[in-house]
Protein backbone atom coordinates (compact mmCIF):
# COMPACT_ATOMS: atom_id res chain seq x y z
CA UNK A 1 -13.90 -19.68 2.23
CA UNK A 2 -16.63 -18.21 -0.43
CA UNK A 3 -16.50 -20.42 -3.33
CA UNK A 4 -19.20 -18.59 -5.29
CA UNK A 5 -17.67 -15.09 -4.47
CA UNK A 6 -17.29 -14.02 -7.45
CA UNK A 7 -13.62 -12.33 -8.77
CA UNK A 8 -12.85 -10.05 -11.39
CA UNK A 9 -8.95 -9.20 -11.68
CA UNK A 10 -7.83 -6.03 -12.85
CA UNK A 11 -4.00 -5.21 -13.49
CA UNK A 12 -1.79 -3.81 -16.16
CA UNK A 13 0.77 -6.51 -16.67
CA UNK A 14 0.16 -8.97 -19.08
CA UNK A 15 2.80 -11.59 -16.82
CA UNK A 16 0.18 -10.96 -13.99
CA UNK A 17 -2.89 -11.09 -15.70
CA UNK A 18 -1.69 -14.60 -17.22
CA UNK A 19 -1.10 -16.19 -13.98
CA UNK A 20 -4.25 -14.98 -11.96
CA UNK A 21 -6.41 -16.34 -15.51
CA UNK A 22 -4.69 -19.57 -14.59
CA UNK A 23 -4.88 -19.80 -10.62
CA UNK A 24 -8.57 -17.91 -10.82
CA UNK A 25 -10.72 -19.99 -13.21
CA UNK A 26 -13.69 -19.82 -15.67
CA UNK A 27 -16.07 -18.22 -13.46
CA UNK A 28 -14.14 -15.03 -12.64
CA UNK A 29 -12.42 -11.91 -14.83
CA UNK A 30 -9.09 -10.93 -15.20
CA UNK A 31 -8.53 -7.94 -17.46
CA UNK A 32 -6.53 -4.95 -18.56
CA UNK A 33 -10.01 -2.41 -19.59
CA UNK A 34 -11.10 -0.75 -16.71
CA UNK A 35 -14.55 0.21 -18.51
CA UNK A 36 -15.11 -3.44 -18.44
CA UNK A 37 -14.54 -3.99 -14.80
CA UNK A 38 -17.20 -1.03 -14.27
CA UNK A 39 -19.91 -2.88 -17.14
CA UNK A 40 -19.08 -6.16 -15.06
CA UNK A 41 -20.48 -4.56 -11.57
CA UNK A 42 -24.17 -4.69 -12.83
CA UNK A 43 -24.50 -8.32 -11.74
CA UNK A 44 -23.14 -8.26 -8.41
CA UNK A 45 -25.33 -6.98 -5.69
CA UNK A 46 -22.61 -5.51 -3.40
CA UNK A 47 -19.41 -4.75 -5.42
CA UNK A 48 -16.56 -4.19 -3.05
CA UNK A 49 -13.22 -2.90 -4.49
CA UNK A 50 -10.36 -4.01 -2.76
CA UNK A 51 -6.94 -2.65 -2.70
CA UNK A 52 -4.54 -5.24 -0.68
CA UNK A 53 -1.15 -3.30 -1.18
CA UNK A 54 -2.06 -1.32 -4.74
CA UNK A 55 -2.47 2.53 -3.36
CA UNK A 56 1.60 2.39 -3.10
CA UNK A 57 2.28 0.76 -6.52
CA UNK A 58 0.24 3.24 -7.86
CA UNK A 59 1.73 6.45 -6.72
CA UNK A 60 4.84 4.39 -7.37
CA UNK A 61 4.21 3.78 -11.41
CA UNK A 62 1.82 6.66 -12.29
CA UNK A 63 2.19 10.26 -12.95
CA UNK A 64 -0.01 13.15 -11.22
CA UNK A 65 -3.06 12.86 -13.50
CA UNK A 66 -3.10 8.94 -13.61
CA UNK A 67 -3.07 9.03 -9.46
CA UNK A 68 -5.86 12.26 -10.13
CA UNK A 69 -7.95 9.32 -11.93
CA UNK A 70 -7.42 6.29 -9.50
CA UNK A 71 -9.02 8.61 -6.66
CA UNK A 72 -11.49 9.93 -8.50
CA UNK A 73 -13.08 7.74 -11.02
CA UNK A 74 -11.53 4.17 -10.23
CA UNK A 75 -11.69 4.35 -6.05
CA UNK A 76 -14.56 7.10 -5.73
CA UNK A 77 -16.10 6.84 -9.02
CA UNK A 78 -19.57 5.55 -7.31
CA UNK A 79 -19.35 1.59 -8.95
CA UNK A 80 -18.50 -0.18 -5.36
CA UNK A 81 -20.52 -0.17 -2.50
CA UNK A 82 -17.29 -0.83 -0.30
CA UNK A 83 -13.76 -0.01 -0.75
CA UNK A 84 -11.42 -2.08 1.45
CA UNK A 85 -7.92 -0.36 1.92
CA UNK A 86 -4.43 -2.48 2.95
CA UNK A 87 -1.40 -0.72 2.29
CA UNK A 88 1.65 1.34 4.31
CA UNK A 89 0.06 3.95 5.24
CA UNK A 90 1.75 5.54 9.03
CA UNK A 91 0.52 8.77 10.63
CA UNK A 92 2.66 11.70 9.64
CA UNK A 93 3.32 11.32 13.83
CA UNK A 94 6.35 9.22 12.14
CA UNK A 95 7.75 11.92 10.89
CA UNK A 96 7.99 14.53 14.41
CA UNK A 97 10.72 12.28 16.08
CA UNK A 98 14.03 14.25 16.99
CA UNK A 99 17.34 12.58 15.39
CA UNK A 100 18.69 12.33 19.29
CA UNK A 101 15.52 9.38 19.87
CA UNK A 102 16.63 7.32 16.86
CA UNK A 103 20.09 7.84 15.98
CA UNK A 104 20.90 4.64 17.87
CA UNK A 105 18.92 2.87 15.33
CA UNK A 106 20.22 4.18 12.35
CA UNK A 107 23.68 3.49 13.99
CA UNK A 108 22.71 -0.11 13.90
CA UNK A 109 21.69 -0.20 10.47
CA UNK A 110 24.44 0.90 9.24
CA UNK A 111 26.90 -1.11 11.64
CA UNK A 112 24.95 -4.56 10.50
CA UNK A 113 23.50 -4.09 6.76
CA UNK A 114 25.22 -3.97 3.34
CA UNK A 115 26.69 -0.47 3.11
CA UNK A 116 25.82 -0.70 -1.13
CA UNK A 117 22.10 -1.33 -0.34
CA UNK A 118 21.82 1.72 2.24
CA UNK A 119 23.87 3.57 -0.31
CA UNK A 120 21.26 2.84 -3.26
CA UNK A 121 18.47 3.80 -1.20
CA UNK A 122 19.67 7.07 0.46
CA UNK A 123 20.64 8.39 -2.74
CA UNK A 124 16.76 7.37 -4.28
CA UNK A 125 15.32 8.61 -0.58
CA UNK A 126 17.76 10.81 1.74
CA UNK A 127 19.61 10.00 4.52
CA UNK A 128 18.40 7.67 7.29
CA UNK A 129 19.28 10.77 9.51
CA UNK A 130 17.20 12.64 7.86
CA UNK A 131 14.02 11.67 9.97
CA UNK A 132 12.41 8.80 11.24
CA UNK A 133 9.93 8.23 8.41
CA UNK A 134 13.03 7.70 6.02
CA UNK A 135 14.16 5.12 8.81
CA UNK A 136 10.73 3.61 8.79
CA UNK A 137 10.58 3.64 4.85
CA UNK A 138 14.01 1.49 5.03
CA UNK A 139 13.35 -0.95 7.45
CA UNK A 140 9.78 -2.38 5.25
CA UNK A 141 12.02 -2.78 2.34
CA UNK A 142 15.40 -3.97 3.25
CA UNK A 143 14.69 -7.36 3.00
CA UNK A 144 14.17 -7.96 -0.67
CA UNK A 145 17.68 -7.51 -1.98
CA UNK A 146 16.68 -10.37 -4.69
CA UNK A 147 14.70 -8.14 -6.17
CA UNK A 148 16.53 -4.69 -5.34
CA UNK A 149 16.21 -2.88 -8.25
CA UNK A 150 12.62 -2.54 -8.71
CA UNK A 151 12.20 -2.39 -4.83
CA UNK A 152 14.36 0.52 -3.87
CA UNK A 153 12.44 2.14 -6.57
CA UNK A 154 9.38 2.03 -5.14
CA UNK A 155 7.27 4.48 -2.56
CA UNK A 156 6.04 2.43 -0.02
CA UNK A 157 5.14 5.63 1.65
CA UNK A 158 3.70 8.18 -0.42
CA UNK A 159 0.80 9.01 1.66
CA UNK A 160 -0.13 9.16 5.41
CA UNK A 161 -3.43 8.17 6.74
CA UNK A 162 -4.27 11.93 7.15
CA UNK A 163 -3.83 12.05 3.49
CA UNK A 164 -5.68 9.55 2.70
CA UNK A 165 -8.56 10.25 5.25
CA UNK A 166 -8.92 13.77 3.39
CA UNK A 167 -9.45 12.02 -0.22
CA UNK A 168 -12.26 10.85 1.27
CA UNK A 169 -15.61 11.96 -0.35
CA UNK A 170 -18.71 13.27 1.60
CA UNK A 171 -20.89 10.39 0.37
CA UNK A 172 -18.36 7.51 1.92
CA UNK A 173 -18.15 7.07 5.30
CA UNK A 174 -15.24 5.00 7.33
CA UNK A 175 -17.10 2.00 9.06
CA UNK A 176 -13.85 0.50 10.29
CA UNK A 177 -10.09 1.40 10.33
CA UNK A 178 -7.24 0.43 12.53
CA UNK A 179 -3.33 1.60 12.16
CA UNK A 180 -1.11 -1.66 13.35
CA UNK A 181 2.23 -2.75 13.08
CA UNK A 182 3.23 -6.16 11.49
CA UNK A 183 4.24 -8.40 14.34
CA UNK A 184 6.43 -10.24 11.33
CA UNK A 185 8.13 -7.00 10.54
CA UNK A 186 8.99 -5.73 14.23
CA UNK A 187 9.86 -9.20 15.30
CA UNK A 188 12.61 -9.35 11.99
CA UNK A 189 13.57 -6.17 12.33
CA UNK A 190 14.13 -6.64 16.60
CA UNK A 191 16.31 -10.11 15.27
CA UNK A 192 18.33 -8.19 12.28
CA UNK A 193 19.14 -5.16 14.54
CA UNK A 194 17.98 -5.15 18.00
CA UNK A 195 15.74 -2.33 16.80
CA UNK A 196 12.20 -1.98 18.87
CA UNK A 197 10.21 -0.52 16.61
CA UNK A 198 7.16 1.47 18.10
CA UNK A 199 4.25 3.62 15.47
CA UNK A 200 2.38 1.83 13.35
CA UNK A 201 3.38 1.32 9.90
CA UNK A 202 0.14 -0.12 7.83
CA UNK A 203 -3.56 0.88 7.88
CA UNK A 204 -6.65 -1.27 7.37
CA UNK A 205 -9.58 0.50 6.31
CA UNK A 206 -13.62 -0.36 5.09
CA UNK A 207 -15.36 2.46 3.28
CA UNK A 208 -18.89 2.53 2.70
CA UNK A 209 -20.61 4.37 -0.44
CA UNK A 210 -23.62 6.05 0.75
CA UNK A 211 -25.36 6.25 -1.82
CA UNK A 212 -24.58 3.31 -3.88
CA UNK A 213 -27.92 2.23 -5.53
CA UNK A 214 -27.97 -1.32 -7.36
């Protein structure tokens, strides 16, 4: 759409950082060193981080003090003039359902899934009884048994958009946000086990720095 948009790529994995070299071109970085991403922002006029699913792979792969430093000095450190937020990220509203208003579901679940999967996760997560954020939590991941392992592993939920709203610096300011459910996700999930499901599961979010000077 903006061919001279220019990229830079940052991850840890050297498997990842090979293919994005490959599918991204000349013109754009893809690196490992953070301090270079942040010497790289001098030339763009309007540097806008974005973090398209990332905020749960980090919580997911980092200790406290390496989550401490993605808030502070990676997401807030004052380099971007925009931070654009994607992720699963419910209200903890999720979480204030009674068993008796979802039981059904979970009875569902368990009648039509794998009993070995729902097994693996409850013993990573709790039982789907245990309230409707756990429910929630299993229903975005159930699908990728070819990859089980590393997926039941994962938090897809370790913060709400309270949370997240609070990390929030004085100098940024939220110019747009909206809470949604995938239509893909509650349409599968309705096919797989007549479940309707209601809250919204992911948060989009555009964060402005106030006092980002070029």
């Amino acid at each position: 759409i903006k061919p001279k948009t220019k990229i830079i790529g940052y991850d840890i994995d050297p498997e990842m950082l090979s293919k994005a070299k490959s599918k991204l071109g000349k013109n754009s970085i893809v690196t490992d060193d953070w301090d270079l991403v942040t010497k790289s922002l001098h030339y763009f006029n309007k540097p806008l981080l974005n973090l398209s699913s990332v905020i749960h792979e980090v919580y997911s792969y980092s200790n406290t003090n390496k989550i401490k430093y993605f808030w502070e000095s990676q997401v807030f450190g004052g380099d971007f003039k925009s931070i654009v937020i994607r992720d699963m990220i419910p209200s903890t509203e999720i979480s204030k359902s009674e068993i008796s208003q979802f039981k059904d579901d979970v009875k569902k679940v368990k009648q039509k899934f794998d009993r070995n999967y729902i097994n693996s996760f409850e013993e990573k997560w709790g039982s789907l009884n245990s309230n409707y954020r756990t429910l929630i939590h299993f229903l975005l991941k159930y699908r990728f048994t070819d990859n089980w392992e590393r997926e039941v592993a994962e938090n897809y939920l370790p913060i709400s958009i309270e949370t997240l709203r609070k990390k929030i610096p004085s100098g940024y300011k939220i110019v747009y946000e909206d809470s949604f459910l995938l239509p893909f996700l509650k349409n599968r999930v309705k096919k797989d086990f007549n479940i309707d499901l209601i809250h919204p599961t992911h948060t989009k979010m555009i964060i402005t720095n106030k006092n980002f000077r070029k």
